[in-house]
N, C-alpha and C. Protein backbone atom coordinates (compact mmCIF):
# COMPACT_ATOMS: atom_id res chain seq x y z
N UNK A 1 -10.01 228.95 124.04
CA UNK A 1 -11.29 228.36 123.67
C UNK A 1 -11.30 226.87 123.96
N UNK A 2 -10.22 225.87 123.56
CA UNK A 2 -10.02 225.02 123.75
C UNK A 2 -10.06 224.33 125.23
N UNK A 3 -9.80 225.20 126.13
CA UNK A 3 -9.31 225.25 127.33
C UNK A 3 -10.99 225.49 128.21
N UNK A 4 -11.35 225.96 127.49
CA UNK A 4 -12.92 226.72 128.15
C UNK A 4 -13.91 225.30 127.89
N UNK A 5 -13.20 224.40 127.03
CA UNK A 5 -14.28 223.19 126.81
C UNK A 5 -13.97 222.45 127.28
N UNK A 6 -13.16 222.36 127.98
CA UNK A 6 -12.49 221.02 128.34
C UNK A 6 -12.71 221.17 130.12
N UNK A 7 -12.71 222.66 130.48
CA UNK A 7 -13.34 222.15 131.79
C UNK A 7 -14.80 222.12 131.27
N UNK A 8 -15.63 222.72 130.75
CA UNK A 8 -17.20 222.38 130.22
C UNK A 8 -17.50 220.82 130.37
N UNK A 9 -16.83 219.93 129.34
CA UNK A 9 -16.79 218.84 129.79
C UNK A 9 -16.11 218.10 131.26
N UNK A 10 -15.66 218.91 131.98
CA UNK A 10 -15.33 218.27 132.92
C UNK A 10 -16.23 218.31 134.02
N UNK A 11 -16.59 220.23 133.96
CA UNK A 11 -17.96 220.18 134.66
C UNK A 11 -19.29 219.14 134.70
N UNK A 12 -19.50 219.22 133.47
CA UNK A 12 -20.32 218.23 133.16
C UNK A 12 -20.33 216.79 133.56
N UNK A 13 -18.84 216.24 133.25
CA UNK A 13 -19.00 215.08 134.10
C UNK A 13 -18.97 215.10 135.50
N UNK A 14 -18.27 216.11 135.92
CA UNK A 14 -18.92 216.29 137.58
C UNK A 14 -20.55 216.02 137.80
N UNK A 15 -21.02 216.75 137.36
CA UNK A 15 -22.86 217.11 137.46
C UNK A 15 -22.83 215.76 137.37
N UNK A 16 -22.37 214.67 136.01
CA UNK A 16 -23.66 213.60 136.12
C UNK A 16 -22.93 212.84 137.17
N UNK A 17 -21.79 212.41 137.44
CA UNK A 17 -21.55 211.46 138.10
C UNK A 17 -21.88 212.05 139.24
N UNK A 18 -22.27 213.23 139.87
CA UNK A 18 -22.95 213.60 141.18
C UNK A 18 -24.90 213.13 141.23
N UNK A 19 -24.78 213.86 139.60
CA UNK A 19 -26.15 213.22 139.40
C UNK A 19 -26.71 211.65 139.53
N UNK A 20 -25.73 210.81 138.94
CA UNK A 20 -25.85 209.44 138.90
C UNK A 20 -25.85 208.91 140.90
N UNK A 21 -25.11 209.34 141.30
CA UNK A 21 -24.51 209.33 142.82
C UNK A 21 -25.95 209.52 143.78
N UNK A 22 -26.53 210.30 143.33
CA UNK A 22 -27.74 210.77 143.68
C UNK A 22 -29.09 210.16 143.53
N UNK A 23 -29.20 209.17 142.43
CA UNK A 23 -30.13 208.90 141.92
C UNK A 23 -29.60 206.95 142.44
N UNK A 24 -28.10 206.82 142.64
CA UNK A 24 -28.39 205.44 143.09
C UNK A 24 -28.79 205.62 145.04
N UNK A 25 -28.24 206.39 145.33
CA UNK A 25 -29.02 206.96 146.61
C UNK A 25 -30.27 206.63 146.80
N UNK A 26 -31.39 207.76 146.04
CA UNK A 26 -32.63 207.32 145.99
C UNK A 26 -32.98 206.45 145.81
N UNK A 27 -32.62 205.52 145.00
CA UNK A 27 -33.03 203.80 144.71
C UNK A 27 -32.66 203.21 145.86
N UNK A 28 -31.83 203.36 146.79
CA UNK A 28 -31.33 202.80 147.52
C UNK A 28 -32.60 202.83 148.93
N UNK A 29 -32.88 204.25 149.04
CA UNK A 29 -33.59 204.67 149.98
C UNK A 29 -35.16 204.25 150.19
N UNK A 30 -35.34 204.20 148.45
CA UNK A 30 -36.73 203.82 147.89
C UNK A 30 -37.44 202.29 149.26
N UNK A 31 -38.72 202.39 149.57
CA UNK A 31 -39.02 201.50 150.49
C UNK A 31 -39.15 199.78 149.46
N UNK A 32 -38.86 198.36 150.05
CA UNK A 32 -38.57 197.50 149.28
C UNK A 32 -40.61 197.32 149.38
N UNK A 33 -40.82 196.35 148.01
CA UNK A 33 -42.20 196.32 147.85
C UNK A 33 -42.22 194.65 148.69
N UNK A 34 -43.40 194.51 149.24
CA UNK A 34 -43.98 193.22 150.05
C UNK A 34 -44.42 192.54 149.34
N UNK A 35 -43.66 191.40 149.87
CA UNK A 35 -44.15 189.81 149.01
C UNK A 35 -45.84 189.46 150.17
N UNK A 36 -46.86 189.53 148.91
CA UNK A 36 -47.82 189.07 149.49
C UNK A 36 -48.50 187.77 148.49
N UNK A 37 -49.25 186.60 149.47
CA UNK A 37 -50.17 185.67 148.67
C UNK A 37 -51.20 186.07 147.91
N UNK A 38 -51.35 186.05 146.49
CA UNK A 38 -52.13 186.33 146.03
C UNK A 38 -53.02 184.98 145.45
N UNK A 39 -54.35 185.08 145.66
CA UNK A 39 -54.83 183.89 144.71
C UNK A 39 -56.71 184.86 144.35
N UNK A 40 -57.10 183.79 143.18
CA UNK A 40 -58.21 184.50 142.94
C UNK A 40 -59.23 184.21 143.97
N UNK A 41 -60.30 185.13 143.82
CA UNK A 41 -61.43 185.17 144.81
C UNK A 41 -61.95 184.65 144.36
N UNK A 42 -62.82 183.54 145.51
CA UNK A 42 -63.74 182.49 145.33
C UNK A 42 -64.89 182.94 145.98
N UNK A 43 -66.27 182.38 146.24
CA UNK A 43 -67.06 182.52 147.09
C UNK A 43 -67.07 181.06 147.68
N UNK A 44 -66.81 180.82 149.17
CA UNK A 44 -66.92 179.79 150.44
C UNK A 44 -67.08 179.92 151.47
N UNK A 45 -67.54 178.85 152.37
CA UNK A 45 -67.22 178.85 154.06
C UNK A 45 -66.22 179.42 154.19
N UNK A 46 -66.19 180.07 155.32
CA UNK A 46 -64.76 180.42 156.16
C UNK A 46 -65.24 179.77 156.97
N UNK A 47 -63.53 179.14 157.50
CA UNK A 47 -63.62 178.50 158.78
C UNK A 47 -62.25 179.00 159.50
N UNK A 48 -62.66 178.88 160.75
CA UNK A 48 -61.70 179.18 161.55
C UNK A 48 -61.47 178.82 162.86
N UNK A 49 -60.37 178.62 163.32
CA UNK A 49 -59.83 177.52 164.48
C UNK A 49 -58.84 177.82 165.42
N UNK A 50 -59.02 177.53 166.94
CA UNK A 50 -58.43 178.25 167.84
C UNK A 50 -57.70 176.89 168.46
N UNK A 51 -56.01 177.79 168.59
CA UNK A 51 -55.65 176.68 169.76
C UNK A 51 -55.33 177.24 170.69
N UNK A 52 -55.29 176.26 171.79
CA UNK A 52 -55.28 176.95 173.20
C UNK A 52 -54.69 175.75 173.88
N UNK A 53 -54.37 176.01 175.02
CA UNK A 53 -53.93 175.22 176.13
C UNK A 53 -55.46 175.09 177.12
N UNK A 54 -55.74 173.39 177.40
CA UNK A 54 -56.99 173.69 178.40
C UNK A 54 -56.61 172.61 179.42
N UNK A 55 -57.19 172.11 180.78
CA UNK A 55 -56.84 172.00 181.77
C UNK A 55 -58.10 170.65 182.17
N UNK A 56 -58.19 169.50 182.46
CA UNK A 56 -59.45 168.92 182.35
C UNK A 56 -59.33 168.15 183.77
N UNK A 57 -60.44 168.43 184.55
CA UNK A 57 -60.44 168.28 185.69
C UNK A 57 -61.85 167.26 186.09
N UNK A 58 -61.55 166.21 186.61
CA UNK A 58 -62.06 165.08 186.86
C UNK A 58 -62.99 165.65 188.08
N UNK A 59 -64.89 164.75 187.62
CA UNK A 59 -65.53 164.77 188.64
C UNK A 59 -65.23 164.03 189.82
N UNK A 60 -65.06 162.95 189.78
CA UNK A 60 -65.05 162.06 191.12
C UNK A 60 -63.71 161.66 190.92
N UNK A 61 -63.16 161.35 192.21
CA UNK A 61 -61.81 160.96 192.55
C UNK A 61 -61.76 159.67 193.20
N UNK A 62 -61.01 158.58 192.88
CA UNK A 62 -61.30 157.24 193.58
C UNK A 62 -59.83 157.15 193.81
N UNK A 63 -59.48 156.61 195.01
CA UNK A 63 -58.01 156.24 195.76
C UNK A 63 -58.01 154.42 195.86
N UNK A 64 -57.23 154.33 194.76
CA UNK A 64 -56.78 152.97 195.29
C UNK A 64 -55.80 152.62 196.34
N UNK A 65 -55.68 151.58 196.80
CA UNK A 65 -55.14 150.66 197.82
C UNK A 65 -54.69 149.59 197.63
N UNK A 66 -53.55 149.29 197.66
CA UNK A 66 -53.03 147.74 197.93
C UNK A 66 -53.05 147.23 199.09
N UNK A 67 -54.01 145.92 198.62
CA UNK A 67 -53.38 145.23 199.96
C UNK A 67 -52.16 144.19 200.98
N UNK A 68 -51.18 144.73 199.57
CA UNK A 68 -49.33 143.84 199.91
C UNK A 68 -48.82 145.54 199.42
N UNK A 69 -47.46 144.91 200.00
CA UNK A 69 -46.37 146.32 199.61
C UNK A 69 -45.58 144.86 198.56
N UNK A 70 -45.41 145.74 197.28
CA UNK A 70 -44.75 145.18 196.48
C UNK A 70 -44.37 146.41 195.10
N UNK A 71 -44.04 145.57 193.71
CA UNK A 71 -43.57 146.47 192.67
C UNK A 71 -44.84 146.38 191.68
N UNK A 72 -45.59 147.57 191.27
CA UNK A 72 -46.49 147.63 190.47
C UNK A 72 -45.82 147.57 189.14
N UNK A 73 -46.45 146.55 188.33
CA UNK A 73 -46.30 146.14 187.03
C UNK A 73 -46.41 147.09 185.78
N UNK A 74 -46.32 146.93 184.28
CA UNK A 74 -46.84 148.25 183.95
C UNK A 74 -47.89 147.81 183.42
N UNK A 75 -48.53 149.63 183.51
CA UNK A 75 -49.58 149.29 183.26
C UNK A 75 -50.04 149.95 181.62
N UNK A 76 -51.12 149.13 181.30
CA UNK A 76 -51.28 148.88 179.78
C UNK A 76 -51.64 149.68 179.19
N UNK A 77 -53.07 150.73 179.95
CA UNK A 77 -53.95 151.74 179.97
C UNK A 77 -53.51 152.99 179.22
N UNK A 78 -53.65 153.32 178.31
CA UNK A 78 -53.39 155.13 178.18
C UNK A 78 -54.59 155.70 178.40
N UNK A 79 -54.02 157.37 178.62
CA UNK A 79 -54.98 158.19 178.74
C UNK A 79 -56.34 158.53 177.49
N UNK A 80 -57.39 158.39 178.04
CA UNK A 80 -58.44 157.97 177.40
C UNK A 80 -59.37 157.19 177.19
N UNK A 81 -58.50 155.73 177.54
CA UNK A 81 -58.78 154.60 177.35
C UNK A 81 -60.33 153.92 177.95
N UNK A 82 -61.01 153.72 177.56
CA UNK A 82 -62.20 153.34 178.13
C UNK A 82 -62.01 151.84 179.09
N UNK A 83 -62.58 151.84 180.24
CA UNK A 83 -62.84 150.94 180.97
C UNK A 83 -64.15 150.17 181.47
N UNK A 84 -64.40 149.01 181.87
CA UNK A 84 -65.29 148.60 182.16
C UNK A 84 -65.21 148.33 183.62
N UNK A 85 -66.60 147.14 184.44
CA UNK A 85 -66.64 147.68 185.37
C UNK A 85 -66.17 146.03 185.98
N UNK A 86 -65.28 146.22 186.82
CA UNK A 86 -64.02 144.77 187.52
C UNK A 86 -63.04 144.19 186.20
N UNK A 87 -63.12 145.43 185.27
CA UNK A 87 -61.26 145.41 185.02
C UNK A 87 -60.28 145.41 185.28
N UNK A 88 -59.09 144.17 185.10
CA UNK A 88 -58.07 144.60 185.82
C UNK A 88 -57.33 146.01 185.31
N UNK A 89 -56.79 146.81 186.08
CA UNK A 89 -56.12 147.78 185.86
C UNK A 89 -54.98 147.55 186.04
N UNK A 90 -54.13 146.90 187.32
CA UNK A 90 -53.33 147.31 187.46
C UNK A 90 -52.53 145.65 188.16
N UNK A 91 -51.16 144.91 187.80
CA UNK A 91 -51.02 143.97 189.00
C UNK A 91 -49.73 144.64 190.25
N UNK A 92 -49.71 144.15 190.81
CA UNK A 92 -48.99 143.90 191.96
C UNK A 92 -47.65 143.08 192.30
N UNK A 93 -46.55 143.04 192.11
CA UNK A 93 -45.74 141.97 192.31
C UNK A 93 -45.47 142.23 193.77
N UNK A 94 -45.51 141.20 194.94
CA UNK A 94 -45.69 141.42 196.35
C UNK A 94 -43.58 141.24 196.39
N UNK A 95 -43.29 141.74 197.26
CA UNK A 95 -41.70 141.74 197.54
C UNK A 95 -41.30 140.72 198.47
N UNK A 96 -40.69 140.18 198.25
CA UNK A 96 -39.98 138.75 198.73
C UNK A 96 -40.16 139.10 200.23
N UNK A 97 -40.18 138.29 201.39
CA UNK A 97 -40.62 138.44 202.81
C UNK A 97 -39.25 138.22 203.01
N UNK A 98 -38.43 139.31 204.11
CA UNK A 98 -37.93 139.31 204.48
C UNK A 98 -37.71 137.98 205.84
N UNK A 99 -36.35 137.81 206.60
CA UNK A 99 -36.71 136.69 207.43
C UNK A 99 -37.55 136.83 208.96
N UNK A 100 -37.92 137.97 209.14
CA UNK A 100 -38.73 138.60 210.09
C UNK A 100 -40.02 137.94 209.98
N UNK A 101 -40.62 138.16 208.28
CA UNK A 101 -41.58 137.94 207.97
C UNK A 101 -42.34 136.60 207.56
N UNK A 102 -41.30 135.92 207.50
CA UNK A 102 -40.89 134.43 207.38
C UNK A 102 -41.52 134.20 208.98
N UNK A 103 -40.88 134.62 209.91
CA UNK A 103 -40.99 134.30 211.50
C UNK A 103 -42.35 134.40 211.74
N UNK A 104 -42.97 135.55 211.56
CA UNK A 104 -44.27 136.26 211.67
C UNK A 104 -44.99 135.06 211.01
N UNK A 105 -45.24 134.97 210.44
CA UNK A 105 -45.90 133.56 209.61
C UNK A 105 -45.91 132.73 210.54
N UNK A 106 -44.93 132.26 210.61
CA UNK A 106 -45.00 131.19 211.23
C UNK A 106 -45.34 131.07 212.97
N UNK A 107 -45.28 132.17 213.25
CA UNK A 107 -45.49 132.33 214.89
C UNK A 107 -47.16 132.68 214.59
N UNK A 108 -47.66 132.86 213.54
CA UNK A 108 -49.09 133.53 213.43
C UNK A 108 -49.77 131.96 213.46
N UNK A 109 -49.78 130.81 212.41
CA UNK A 109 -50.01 129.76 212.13
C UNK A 109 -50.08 128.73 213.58
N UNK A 110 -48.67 129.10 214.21
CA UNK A 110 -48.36 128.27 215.48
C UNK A 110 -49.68 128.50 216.66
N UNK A 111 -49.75 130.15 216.51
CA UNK A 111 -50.16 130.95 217.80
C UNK A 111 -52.07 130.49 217.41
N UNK A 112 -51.84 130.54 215.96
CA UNK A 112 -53.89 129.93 216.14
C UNK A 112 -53.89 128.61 216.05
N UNK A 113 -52.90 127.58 216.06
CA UNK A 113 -52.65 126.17 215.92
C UNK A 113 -53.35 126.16 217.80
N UNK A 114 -52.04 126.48 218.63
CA UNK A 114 -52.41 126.39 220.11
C UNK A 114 -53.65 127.18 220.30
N UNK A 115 -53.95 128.05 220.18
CA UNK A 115 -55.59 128.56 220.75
C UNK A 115 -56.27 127.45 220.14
N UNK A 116 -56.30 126.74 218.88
CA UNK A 116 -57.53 126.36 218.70
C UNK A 116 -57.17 124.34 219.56
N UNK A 117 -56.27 124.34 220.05
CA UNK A 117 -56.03 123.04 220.83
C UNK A 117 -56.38 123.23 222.06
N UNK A 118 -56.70 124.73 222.47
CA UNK A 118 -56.74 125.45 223.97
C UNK A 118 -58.12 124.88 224.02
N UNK A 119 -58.78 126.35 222.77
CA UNK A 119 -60.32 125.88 222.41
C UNK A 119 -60.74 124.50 222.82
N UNK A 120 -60.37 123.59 222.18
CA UNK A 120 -60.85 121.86 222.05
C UNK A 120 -60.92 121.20 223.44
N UNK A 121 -59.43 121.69 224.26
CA UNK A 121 -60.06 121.52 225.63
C UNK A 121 -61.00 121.69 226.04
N UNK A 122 -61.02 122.94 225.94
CA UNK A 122 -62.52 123.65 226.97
C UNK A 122 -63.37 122.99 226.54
N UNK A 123 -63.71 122.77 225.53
CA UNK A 123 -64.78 121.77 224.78
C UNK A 123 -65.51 120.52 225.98
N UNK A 124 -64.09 119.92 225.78
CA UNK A 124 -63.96 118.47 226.30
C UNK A 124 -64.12 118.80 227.64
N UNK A 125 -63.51 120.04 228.60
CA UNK A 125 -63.80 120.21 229.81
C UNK A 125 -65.46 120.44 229.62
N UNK A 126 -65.76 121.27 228.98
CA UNK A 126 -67.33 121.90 229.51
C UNK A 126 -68.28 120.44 229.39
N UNK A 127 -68.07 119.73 228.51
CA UNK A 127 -68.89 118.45 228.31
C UNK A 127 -68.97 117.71 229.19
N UNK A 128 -67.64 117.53 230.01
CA UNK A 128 -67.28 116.89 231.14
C UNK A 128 -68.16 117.69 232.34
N UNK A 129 -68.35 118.53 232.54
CA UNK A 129 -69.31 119.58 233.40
C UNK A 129 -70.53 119.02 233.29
N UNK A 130 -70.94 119.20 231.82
CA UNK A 130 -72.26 118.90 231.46
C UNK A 130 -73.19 117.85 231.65
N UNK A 131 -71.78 116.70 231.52
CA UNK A 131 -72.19 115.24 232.09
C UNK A 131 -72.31 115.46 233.35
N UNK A 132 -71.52 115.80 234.06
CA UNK A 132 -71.69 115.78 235.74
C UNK A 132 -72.93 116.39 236.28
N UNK A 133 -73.08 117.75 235.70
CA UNK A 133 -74.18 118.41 236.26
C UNK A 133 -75.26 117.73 235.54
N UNK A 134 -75.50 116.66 234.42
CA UNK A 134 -76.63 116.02 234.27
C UNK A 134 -77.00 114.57 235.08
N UNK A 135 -75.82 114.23 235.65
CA UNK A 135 -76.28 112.75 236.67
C UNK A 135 -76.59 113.59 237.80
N UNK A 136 -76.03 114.79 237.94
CA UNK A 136 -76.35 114.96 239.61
C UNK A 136 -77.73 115.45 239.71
N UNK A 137 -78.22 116.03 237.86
CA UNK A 137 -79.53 116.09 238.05
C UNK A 137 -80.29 114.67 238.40
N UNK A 138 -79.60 113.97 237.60
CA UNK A 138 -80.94 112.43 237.55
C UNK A 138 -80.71 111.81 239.48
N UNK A 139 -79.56 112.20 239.75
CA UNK A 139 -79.57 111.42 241.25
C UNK A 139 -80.26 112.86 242.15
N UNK A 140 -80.51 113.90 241.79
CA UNK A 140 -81.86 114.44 243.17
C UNK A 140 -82.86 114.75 242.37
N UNK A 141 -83.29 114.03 241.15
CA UNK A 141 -84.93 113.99 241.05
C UNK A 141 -85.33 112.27 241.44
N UNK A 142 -84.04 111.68 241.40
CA UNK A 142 -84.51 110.19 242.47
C UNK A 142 -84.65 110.58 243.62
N UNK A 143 -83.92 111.38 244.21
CA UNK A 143 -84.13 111.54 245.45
C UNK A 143 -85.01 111.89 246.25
N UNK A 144 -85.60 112.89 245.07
CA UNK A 144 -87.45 113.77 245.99
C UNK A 144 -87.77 112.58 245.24
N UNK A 145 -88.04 111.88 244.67
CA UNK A 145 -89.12 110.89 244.01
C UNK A 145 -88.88 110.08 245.08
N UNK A 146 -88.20 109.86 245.78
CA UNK A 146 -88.14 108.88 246.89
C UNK A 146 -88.31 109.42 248.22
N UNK A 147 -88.38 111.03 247.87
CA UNK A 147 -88.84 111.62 248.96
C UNK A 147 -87.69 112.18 250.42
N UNK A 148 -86.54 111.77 250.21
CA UNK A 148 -85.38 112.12 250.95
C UNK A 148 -85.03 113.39 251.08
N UNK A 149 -85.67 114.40 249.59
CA UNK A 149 -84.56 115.73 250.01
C UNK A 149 -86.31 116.34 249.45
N UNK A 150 -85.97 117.35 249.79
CA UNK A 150 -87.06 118.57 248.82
C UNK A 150 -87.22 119.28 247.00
N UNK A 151 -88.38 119.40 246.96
CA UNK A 151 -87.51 119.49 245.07
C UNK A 151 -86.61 120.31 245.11
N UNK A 152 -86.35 121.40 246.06
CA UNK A 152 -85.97 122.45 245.19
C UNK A 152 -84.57 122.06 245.27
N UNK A 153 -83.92 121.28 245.82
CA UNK A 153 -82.36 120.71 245.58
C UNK A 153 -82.40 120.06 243.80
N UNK A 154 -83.76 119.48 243.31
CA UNK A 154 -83.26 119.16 242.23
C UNK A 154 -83.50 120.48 241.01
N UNK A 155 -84.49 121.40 242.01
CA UNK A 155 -84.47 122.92 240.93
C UNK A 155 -83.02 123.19 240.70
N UNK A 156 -82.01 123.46 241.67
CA UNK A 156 -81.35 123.72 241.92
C UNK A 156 -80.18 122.79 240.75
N UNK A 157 -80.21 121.74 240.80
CA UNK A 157 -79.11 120.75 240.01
C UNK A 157 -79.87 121.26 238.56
N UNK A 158 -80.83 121.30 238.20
CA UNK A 158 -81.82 121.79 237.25
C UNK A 158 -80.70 123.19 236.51
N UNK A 159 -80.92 124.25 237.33
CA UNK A 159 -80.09 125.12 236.87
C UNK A 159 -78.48 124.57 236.49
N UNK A 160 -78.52 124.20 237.47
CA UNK A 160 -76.42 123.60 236.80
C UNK A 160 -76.61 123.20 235.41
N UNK A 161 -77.37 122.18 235.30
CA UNK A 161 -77.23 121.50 234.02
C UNK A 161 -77.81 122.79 232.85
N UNK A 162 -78.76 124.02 232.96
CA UNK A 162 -78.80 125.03 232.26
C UNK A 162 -77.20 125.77 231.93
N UNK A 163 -76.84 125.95 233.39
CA UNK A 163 -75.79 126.58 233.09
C UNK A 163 -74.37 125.76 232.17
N UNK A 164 -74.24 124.92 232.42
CA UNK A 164 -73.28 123.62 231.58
C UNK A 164 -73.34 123.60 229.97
N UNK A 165 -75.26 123.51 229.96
CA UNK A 165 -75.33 123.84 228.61
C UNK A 165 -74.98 125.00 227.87
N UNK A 166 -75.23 126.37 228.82
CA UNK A 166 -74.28 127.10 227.91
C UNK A 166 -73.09 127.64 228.07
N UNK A 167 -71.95 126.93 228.78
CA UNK A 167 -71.02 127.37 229.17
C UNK A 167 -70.36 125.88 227.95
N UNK A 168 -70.92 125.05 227.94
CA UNK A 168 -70.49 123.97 226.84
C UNK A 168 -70.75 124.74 225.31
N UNK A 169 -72.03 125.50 225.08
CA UNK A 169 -71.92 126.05 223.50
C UNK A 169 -71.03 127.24 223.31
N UNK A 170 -70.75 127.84 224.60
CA UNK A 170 -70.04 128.63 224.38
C UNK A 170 -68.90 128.13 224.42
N UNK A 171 -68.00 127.30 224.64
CA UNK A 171 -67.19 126.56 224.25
C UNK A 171 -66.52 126.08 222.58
N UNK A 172 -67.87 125.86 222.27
CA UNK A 172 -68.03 125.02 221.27
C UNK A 172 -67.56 126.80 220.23
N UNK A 173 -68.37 127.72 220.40
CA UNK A 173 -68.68 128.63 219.53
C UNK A 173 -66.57 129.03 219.15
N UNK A 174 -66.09 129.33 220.96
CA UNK A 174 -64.83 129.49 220.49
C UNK A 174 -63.77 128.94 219.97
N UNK A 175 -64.38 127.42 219.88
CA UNK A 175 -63.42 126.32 219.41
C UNK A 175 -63.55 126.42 217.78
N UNK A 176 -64.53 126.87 217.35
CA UNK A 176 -65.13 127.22 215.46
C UNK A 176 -64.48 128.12 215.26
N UNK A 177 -64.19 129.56 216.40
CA UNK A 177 -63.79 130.64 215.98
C UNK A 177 -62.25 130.55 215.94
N UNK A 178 -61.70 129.68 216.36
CA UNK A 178 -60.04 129.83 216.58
C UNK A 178 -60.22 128.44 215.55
N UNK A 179 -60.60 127.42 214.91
CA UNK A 179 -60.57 126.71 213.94
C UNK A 179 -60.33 127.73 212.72
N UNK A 180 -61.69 128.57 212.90
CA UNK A 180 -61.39 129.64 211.51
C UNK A 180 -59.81 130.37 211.62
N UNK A 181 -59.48 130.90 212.41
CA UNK A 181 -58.11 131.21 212.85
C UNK A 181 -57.15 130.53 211.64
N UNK A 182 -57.25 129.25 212.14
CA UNK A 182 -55.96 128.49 212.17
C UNK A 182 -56.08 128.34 210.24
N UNK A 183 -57.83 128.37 210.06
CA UNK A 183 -57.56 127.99 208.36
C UNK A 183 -57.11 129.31 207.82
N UNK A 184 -57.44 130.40 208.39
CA UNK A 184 -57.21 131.60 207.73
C UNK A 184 -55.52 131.49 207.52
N UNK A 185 -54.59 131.84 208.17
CA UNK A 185 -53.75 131.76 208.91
C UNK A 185 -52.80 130.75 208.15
N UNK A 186 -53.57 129.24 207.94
CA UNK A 186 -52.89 128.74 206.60
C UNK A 186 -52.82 128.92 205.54
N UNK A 187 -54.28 129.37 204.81
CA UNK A 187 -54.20 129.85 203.47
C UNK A 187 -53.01 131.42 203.16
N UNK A 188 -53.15 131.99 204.00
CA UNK A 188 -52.33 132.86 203.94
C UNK A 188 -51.05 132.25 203.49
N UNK A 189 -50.23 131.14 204.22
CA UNK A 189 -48.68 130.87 204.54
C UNK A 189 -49.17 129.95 202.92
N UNK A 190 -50.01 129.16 203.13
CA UNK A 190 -50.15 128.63 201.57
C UNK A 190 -50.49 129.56 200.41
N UNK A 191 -50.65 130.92 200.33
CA UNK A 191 -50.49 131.40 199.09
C UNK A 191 -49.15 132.17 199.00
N UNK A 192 -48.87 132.38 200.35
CA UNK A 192 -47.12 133.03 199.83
C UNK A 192 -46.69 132.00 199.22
N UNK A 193 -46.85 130.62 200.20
CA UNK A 193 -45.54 129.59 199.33
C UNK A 193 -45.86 129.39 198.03
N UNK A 194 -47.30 129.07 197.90
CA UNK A 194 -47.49 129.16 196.07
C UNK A 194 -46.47 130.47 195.44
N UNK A 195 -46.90 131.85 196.08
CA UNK A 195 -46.14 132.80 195.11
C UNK A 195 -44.41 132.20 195.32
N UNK A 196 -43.96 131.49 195.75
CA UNK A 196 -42.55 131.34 196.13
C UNK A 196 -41.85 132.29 197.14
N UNK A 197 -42.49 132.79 198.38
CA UNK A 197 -42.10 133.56 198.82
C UNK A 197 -41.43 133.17 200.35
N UNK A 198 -42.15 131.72 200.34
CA UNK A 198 -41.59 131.01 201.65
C UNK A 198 -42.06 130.05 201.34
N UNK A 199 -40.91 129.02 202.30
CA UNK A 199 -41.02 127.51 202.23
C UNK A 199 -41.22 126.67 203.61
N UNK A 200 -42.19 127.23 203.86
CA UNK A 200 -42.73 126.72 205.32
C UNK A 200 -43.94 126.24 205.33
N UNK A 201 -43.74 124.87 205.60
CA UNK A 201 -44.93 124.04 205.33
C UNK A 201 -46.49 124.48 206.02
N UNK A 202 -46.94 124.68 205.41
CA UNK A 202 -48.06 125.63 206.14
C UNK A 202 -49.52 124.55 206.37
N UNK A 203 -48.93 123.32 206.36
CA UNK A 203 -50.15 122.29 206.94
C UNK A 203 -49.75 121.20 207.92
């Protein structure tokens, strides 16, 4: 009898600890519950807001140009920035002149120095023309006035002195135009040397 209870109880603790075994199983298996935000309901706007990536593409396109090769400075501007109209945007630092460029200068200055001394001749030659072909007018309109030759020798000296006159302004015109030369030509060599870029007396 004794013997008959003692597996009873043993059975028994079999069952529960199979039972218990079983039941932490199921808890185990059980799905976990979701953490959600809860808050109370209001009545409001909804609003709602999209981001995106977008792409912004310019009507008109303008290409600048320098007119030196040098190192661009920085520049101040960010994107956005409003501009007005002959703002500076941007400077320029021009790059030291190599000794080529040094030469060039100076053969440029030299080369409109002599044209415009060329010029000044011709000047002085065509005037010298002008005078001549104007006495040789006044000595054959004495001459038909005195009746020795026919007019048309002084028609004739007539035209020279036309032609003198404009072979003298045209003279004159290229002696202004190679003057401009020579000032251009300095201001140039005088604003490098201002920037310090050469020391060649440019007057």
């Amino acid at each position: 009898m004794k013997r008959a209870l003692a597996m009873s109880r043993k059975r028994l603790l079999v069952i529960g600890a199979a039972v218990a075994v079983l039941g932490l199983v199921a808890f185990w298996l059980l799905p976990q519950p979701l953490e959600v935000d809860a808050s109370e309901v209001a009545a409001g706007r909804m609003q709602v807001t999209v981001d995106d990536q977008g792409e912004t593409r310019s009507h008109d396109r303008f290409l600048l140009t320098a007119p030196v090769a040098g190192r661009l400075m920085r520049i101040e501007l960010h994107d956005g920035d409003e501009v007005v109209e002959n703002q500076l945007l941007a400077q320029i630092a021009p790059l030291p002149l190599s000794a080529r460029e040094h030469d060039e200068i100076s053969a440029r200055v030299a080369s409109a120095e002599a044209l415009q001394r060329e010029a000044e001749q011709r000047v002085r030659h065509a005037d010298e023309d002008l005078g001549q072909a104007r006495r040789e007018l006044d000595r054959q309109q004495k001459l038909v006035k005195d009746g020795f030759i026919a007019p048309q020798a002084a028609e004739q000296a007539n035209n020279m002195v036309i032609t003198a006159l404009i072979e003298a302004d045209a003279a004159r015109s290229r002696a202004r135009a190679a003057a401009a030369d020579v000032t251009e030509a300095r201001h140039g060599c005088q604003l490098r040397a201002k920037q310090g870029f050469t020391r060649r007396r440019c007057d």
